[in-house]
Protein backbone atom coordinates (compact mmCIF):
# COMPACT_ATOMS: atom_id res chain seq x y z
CA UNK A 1 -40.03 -5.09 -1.31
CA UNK A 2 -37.93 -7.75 -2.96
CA UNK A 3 -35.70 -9.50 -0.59
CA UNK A 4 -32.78 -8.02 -2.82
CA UNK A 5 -33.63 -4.31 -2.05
CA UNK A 6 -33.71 -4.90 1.76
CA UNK A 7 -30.23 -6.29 1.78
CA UNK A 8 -28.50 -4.05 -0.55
CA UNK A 9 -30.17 -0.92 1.89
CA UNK A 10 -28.76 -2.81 4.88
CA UNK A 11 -24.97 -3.09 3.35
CA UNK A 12 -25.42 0.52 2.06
CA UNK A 13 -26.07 1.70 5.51
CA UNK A 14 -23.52 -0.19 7.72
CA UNK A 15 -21.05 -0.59 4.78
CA UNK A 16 -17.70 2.16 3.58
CA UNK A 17 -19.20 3.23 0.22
CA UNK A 18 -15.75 2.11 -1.49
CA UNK A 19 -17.58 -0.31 -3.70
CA UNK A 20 -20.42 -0.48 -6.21
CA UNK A 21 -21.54 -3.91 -7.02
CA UNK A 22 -24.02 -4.50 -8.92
CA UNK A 23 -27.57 -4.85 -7.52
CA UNK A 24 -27.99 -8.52 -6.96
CA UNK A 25 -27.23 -10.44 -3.51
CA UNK A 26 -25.74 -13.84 -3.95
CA UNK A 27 -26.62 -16.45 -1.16
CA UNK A 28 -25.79 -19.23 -2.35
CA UNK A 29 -22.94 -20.79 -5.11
CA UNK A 30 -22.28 -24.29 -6.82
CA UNK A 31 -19.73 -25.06 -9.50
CA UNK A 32 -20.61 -22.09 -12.03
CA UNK A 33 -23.65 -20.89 -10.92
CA UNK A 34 -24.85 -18.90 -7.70
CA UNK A 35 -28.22 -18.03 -7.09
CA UNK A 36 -29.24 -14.40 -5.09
CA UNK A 37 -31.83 -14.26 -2.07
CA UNK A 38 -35.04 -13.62 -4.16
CA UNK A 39 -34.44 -17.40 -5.88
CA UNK A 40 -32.71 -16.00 -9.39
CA UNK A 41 -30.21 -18.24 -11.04
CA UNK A 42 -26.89 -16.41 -12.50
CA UNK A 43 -23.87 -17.74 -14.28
CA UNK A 44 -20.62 -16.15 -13.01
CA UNK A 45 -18.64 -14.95 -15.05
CA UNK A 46 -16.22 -13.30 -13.08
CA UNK A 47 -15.06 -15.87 -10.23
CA UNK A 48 -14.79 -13.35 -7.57
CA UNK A 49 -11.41 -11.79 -9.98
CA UNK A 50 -10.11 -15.32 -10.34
CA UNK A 51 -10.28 -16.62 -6.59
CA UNK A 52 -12.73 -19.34 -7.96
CA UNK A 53 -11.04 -21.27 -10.78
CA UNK A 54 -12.34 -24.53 -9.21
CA UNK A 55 -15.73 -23.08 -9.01
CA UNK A 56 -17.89 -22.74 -6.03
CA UNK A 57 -17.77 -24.68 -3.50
CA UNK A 58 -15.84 -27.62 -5.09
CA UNK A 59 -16.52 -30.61 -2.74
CA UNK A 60 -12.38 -31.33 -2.28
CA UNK A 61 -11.46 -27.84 -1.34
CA UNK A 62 -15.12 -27.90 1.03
CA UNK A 63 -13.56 -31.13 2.69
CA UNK A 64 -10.34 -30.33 3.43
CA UNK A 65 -11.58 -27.13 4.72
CA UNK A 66 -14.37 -28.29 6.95
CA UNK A 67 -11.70 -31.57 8.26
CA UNK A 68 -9.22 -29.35 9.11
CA UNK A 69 -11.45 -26.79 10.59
CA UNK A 70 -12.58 -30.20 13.07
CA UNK A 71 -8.88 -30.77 14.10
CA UNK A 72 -6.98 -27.46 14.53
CA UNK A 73 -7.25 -24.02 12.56
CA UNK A 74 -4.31 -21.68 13.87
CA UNK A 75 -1.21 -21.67 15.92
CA UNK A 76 0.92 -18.59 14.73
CA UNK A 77 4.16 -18.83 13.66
CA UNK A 78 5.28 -19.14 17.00
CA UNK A 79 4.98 -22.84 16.67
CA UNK A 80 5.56 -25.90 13.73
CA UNK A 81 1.86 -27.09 12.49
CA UNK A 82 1.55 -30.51 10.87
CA UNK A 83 0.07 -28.98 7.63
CA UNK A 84 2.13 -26.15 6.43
CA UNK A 85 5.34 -28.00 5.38
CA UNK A 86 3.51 -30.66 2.94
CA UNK A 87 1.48 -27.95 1.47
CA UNK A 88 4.64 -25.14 0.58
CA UNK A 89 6.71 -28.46 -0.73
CA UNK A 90 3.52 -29.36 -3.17
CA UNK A 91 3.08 -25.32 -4.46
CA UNK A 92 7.45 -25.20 -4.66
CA UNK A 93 7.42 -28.38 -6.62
CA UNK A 94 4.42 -27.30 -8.78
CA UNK A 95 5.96 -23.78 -9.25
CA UNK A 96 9.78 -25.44 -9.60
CA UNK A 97 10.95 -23.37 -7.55
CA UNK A 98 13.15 -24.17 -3.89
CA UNK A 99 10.86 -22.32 -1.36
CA UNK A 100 7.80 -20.74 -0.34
CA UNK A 101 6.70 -18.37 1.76
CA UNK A 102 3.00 -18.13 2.65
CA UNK A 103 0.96 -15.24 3.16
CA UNK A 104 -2.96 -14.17 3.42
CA UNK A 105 -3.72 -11.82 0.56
CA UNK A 106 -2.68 -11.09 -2.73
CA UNK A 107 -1.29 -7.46 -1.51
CA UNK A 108 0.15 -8.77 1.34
CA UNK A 109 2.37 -11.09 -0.89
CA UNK A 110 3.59 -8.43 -3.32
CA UNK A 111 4.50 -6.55 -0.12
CA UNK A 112 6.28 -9.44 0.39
CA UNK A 113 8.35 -9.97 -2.45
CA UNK A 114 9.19 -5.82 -2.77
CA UNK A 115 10.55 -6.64 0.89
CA UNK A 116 12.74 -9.71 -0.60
CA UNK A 117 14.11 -7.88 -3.58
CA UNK A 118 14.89 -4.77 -1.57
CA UNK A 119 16.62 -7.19 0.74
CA UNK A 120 18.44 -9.20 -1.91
CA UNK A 121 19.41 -6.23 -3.37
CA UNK A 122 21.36 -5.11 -0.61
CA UNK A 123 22.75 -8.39 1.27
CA UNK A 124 23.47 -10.11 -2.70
CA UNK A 125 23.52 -7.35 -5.46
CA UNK A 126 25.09 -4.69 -2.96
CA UNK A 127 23.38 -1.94 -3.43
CA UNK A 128 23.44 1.36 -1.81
CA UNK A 129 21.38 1.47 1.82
CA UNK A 130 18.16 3.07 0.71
CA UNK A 131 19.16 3.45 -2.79
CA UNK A 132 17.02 0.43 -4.03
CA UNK A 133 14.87 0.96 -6.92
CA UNK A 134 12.22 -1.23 -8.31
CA UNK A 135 10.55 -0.81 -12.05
CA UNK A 136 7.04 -0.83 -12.72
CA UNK A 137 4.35 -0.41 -15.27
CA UNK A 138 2.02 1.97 -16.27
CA UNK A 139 -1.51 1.10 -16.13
CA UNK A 140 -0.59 -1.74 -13.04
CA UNK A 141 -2.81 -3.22 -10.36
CA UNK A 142 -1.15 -5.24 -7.63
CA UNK A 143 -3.06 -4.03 -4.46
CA UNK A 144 -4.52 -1.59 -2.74
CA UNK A 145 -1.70 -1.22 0.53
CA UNK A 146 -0.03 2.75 0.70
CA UNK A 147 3.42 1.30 -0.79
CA UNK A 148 1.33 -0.32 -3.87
CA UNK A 149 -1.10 2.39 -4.41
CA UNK A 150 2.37 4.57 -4.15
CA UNK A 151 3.63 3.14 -7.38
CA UNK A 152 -0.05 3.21 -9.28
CA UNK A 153 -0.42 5.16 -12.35
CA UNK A 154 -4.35 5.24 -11.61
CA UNK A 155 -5.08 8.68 -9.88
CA UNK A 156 -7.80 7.73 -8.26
CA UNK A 157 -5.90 4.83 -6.43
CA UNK A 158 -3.60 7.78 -4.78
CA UNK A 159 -5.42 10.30 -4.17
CA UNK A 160 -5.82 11.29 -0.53
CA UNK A 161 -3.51 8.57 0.76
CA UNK A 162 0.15 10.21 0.56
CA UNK A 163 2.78 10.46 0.65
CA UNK A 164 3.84 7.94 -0.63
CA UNK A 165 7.27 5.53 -0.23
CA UNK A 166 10.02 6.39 -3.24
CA UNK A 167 12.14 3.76 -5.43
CA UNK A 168 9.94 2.91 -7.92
CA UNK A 169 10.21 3.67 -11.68
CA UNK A 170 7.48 3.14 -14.46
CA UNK A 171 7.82 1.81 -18.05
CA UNK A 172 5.06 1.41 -20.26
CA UNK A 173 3.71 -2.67 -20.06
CA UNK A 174 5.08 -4.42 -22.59
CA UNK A 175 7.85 -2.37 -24.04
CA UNK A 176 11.04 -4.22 -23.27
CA UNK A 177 13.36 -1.34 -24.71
CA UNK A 178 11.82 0.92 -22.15
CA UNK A 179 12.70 -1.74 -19.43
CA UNK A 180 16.21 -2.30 -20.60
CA UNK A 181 17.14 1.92 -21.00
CA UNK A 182 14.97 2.17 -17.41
CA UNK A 183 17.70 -0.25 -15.54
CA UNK A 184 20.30 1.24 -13.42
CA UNK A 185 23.28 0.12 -11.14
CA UNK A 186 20.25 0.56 -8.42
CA UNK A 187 17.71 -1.41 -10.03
CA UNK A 188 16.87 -4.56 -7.93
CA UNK A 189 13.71 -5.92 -9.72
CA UNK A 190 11.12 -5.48 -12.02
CA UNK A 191 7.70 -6.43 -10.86
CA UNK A 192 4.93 -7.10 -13.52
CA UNK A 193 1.87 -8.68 -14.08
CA UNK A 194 1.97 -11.17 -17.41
CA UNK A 195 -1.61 -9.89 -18.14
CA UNK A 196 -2.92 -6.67 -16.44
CA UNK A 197 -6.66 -8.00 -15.16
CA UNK A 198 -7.54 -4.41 -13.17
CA UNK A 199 -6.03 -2.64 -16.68
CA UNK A 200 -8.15 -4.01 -18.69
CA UNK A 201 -6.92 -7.32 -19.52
CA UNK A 202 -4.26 -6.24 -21.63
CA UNK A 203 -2.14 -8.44 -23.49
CA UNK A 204 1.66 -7.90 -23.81
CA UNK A 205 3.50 -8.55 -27.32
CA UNK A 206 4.15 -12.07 -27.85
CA UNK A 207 7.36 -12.80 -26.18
CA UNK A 208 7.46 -9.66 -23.83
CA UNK A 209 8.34 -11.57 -20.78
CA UNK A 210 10.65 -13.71 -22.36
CA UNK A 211 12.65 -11.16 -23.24
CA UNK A 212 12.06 -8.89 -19.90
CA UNK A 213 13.32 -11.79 -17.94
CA UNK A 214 17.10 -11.64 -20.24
CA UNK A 215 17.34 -7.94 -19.55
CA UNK A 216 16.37 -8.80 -15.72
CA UNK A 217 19.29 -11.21 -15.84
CA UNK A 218 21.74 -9.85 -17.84
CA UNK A 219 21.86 -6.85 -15.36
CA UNK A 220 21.66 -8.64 -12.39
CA UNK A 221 17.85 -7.65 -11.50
CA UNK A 222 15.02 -9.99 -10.29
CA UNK A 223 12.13 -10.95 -11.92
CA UNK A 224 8.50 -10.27 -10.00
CA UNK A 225 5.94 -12.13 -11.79
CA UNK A 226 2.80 -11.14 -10.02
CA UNK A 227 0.52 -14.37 -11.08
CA UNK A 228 -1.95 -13.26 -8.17
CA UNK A 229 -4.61 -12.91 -11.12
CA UNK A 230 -2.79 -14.84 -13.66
CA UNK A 231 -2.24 -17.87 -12.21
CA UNK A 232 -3.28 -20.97 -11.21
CA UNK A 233 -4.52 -22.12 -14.35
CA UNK A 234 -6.60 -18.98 -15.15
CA UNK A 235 -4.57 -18.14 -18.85
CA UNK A 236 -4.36 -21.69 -20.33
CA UNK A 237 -1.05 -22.31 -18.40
CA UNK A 238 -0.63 -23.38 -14.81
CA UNK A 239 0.98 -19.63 -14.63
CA UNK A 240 0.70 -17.28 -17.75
CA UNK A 241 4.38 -16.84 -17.31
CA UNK A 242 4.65 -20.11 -19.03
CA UNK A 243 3.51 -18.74 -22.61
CA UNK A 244 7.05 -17.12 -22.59
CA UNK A 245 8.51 -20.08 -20.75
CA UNK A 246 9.41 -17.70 -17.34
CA UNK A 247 8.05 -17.80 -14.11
CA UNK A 248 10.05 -15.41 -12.99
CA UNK A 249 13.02 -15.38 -9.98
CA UNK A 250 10.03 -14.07 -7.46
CA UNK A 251 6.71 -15.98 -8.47
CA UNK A 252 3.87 -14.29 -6.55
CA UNK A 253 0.51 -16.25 -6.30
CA UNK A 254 -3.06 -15.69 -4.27
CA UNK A 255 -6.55 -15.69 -5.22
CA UNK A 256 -7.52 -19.14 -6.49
CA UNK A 257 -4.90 -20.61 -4.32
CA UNK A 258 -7.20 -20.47 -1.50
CA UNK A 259 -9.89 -22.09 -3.80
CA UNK A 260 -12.73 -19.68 -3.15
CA UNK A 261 -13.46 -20.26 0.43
CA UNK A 262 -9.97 -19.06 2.13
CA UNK A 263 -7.26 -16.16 1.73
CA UNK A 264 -4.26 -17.59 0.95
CA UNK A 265 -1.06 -16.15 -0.88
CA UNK A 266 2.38 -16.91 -1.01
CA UNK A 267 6.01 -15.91 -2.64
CA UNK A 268 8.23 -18.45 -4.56
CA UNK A 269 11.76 -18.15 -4.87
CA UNK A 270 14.67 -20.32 -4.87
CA UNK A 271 17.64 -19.97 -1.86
CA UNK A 272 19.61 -17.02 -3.06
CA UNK A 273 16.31 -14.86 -2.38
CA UNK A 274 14.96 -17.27 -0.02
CA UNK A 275 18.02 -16.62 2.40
CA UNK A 276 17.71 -13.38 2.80
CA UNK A 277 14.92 -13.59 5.40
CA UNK A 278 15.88 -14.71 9.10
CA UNK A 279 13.75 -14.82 12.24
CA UNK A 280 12.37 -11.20 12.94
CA UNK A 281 12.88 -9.96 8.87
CA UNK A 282 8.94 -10.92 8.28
CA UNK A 283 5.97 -12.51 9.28
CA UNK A 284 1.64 -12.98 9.70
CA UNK A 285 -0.15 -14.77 12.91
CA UNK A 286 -2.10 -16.25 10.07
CA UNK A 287 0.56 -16.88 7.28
CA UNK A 288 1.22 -20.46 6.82
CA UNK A 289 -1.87 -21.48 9.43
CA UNK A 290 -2.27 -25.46 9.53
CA UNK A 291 -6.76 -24.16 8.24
CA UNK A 292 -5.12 -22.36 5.05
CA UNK A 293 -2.21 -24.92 4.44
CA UNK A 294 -5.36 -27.77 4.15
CA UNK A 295 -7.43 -25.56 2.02
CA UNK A 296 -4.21 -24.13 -0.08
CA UNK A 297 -2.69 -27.70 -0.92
CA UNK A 298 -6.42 -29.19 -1.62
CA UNK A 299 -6.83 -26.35 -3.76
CA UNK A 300 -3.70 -26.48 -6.10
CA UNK A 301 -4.41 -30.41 -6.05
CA UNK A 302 -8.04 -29.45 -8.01
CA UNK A 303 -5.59 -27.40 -10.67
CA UNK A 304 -3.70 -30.02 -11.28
CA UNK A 305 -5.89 -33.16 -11.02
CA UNK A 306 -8.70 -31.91 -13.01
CA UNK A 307 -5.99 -30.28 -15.41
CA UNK A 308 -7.67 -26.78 -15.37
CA UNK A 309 -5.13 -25.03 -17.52
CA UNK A 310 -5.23 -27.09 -20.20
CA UNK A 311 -9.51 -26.73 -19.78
CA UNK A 312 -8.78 -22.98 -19.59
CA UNK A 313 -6.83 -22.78 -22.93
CA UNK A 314 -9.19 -25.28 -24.91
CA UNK A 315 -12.73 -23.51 -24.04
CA UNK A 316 -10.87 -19.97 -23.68
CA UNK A 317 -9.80 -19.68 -27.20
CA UNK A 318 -12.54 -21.49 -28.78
CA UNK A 319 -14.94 -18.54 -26.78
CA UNK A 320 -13.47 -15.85 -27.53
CA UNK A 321 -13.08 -16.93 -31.44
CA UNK A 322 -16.90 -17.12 -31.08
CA UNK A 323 -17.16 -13.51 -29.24
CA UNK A 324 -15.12 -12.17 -31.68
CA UNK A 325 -17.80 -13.30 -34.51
CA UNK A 326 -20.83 -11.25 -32.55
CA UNK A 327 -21.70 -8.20 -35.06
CA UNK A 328 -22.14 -5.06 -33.17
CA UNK A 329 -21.07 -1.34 -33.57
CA UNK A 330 -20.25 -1.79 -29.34
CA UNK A 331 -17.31 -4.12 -29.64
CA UNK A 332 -13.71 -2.33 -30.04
CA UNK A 333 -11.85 -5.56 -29.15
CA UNK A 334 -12.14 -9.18 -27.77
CA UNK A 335 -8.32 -10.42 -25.98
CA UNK A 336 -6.91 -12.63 -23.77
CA UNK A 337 -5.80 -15.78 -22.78
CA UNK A 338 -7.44 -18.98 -21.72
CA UNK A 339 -10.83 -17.62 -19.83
CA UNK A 340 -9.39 -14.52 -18.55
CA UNK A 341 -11.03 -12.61 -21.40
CA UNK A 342 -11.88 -8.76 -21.90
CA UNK A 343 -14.34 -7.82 -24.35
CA UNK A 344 -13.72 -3.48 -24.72
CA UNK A 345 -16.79 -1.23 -25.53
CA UNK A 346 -15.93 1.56 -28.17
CA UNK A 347 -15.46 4.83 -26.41
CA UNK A 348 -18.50 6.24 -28.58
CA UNK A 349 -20.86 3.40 -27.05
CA UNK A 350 -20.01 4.24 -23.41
CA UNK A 351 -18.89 3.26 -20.53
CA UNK A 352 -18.64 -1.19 -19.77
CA UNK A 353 -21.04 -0.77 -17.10
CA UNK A 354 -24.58 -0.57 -18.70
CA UNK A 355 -23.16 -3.58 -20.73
CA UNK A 356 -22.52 -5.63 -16.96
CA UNK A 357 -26.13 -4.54 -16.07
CA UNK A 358 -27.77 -5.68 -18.53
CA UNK A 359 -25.67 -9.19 -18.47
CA UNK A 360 -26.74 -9.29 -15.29
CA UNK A 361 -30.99 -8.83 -16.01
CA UNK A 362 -30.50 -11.53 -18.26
CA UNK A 363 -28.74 -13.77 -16.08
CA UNK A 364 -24.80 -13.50 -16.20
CA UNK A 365 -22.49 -11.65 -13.88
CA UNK A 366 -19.56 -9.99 -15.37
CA UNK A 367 -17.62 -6.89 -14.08
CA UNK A 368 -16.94 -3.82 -15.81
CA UNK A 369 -12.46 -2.98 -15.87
CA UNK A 370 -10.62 -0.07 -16.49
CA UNK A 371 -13.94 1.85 -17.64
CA UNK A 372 -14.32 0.06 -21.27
CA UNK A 373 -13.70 -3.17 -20.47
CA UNK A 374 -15.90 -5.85 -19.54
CA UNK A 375 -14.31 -8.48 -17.75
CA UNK A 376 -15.06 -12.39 -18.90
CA UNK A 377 -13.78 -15.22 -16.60
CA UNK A 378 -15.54 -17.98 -15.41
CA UNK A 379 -15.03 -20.81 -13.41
CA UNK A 380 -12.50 -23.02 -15.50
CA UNK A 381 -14.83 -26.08 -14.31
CA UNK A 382 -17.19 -24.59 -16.73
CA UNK A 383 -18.62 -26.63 -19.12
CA UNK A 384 -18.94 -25.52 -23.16
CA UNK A 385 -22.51 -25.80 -23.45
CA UNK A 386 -22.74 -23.55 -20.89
CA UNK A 387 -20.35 -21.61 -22.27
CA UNK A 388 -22.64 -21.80 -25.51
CA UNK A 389 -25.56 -20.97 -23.86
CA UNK A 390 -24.44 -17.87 -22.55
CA UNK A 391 -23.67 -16.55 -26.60
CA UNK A 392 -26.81 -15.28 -27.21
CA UNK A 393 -27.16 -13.28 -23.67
CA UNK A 394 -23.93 -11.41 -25.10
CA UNK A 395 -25.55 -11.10 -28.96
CA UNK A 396 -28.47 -9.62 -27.73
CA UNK A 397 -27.19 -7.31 -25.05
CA UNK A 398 -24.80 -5.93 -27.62
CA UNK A 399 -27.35 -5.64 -30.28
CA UNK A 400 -27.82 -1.50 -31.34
CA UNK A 401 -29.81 0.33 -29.14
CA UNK A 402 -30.24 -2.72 -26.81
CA UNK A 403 -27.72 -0.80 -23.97
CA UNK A 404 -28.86 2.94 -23.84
């Protein structure tokens, strides 16, 4: 028995069955690549959903974590910590925004910033008690809590875990009209994601946010940008916001924040939000922890030293141009931005899956989105003859009668 079977048997049998990976057990990661326990090579192509846009195991992020780790890695919020306040000033000032509030996951931060714009909207807009109402969109992912599952268009997501929390409204992603006519005198925000990953990478209209952010304003509503995905260099941009030159009056981050080896999230706002949160309102034991603030400022340091975005948006569109030129009866579409890339299957080929598993036999890990989409985001430390070397894996596994 291959050292593979034993472990997948052993995670099967201890593990919820609320996952199904595909068959290969990684052990071991470096930059781009990651190697499973029987001694195969892969090159990954997904970054663990975007958590590793510096790769794996970049030596900064290792260092900071392992130094820290050697002095001091928690104290609750019960007490100051030397790290935190360097590392929120160096994501604010990056973001340009007045203030930060850290968190662990992604989920946990858009809990977060529902909880600010509920709270805004009644201490600042003056809204009804209770009567707050937040807009959505169809076809959104932003976590898998009861309150975010609540406002999911994705059956599956809800069923079995109402009932579910009220105040929340959905518009179809990217239809600003819809947004605009959806706006009451209750509205507080509209949260969106600039790209929906879990959707199926789709791609708003040129200039949907842009425009979503005057409506926002003009009727006195905040702007959630959930970047959790997005950001962080992942769309050719520092945050895809950026493209329509908005980040948003809530910016919500995670994922690659934490540079692949730590959760770390956070909210950005500036002080008319900000202010709305006094001792008691909110909190995490590990939120802000001195372990996290070391690995979280080392990690946005990487973005910006090694200019990832600008990496992202160079080797992004120049991939995709050469995706686009593959020949096969399988291929609906190839969009996105930068290297967060979805290449859809037509519906007469299948389902994305078969396509991911036979990437995978051949030596690159993708993930299958949304049932039709495969998913295509690598490290942004990737290098383009790597990039180019993984061409004719895709040719050939999209070839007729290559995928059954």
């Amino acid at each position: 028995m291959h050292r593979t079977e034993s472990f997948v048997r052993e995670a099967e049998r201890w593990s919820a069955h609320n996952y199904a990976p595909l068959p290969v057990v990684i052990e071991r990661g470096e930059g781009c690549w990651v190697w499973d326990v029987d001694g195969n090579r892969y090159l990954d192509m997904l970054s663990a959903y975007s958590a590793l846009n510096q790769g794996h195991r970049h030596p900064a992020i290792v260092r900071a974590l392992r130094d820290q780790a050697d002095r001091l890695t928690l104290t609750s919020r019960a007490f100051h910590n030397d790290r935190m306040g360097s590392f929120l000033q160096a994501l604010a000032e990056a973001a340009g925004f007045t203030r930060a509030l850290p968190m662990n996951t992604g989920a946990e931060a858009v809990e977060t910033a529902i909880k600010a714009a509920r709270k805004w909207g009644y201490e600042v807009k003056g809204v009804s008690e209770n009567r707050a109402e937040i807009i959505v969109c169809e076809n959104n992912f932003h976590g898998r809590t009861t309150t975010i599952v609540g406002f999911s268009s994705e059956e599956q997501y809800r069923d079995g875990f109402g009932p579910f929390a009220p105040g929340f409204k959905f518009i179809p992603h990217g239809d600003a009209d819809a947004l605009e006519a959806a706006i009451t005198d209750d509205t507080v925000a509209f949260l969106v994601e600039p790209i929906q990953g879990e959707g199926g990478i789709v791609v708003p209209p040129n200039g949907f946010l842009a425009r979503a952010h005057e409506i926002c304003h003009a009727n006195r509503v905040l702007l959630l940008n959930d970047e959790i995905q997005t950001g962080l260099g992942r769309t050719g941009r520092l945050f895809c916001g950026d493209w329509d030159g908005t980040r948003g009056d809530i910016l919500i981050v995670g994922k690659a924040l934490g540079g692949g080896v730590y959760p770390v999230s956070a909210i950005l706002a500036n002080d008319e939000v900000m202010d709305v949160f006094h001792p008691g309102d909110h909190g995490s034991t590990f939120g802000g922890n001195p372990l996290g603030a070391a690995v979280g400022l080392a990690s946005l340091r990487v973005i910006l030293d090694e200019d990832l975005a600008n990496r992202s948006e160079e080797l992004g569109s120049w991939f995709m141009n050469q995706l686009r030129q593959i020949d096969s009866p399988h291929v609906k579409e190839v969009r996105g931005r930068g290297l967060m890339i979805g290449l859809e299957i037509e519906a007469a080929s299948g389902m994305a899956r078969p396509f991911c598993e036979a990437l995978k036999e051949r030596g690159v890990l993708c993930n299958d989105t949304h049932h039709h989409t495969v998913r295509i985001a690598p490290p942004l430390v990737i290098e383009r003859e790597t990039l180019e070397g993984s061409l004719p894996v895709f040719e050939e596994v999209l070839r007729p009668g290559v995928v059954a």
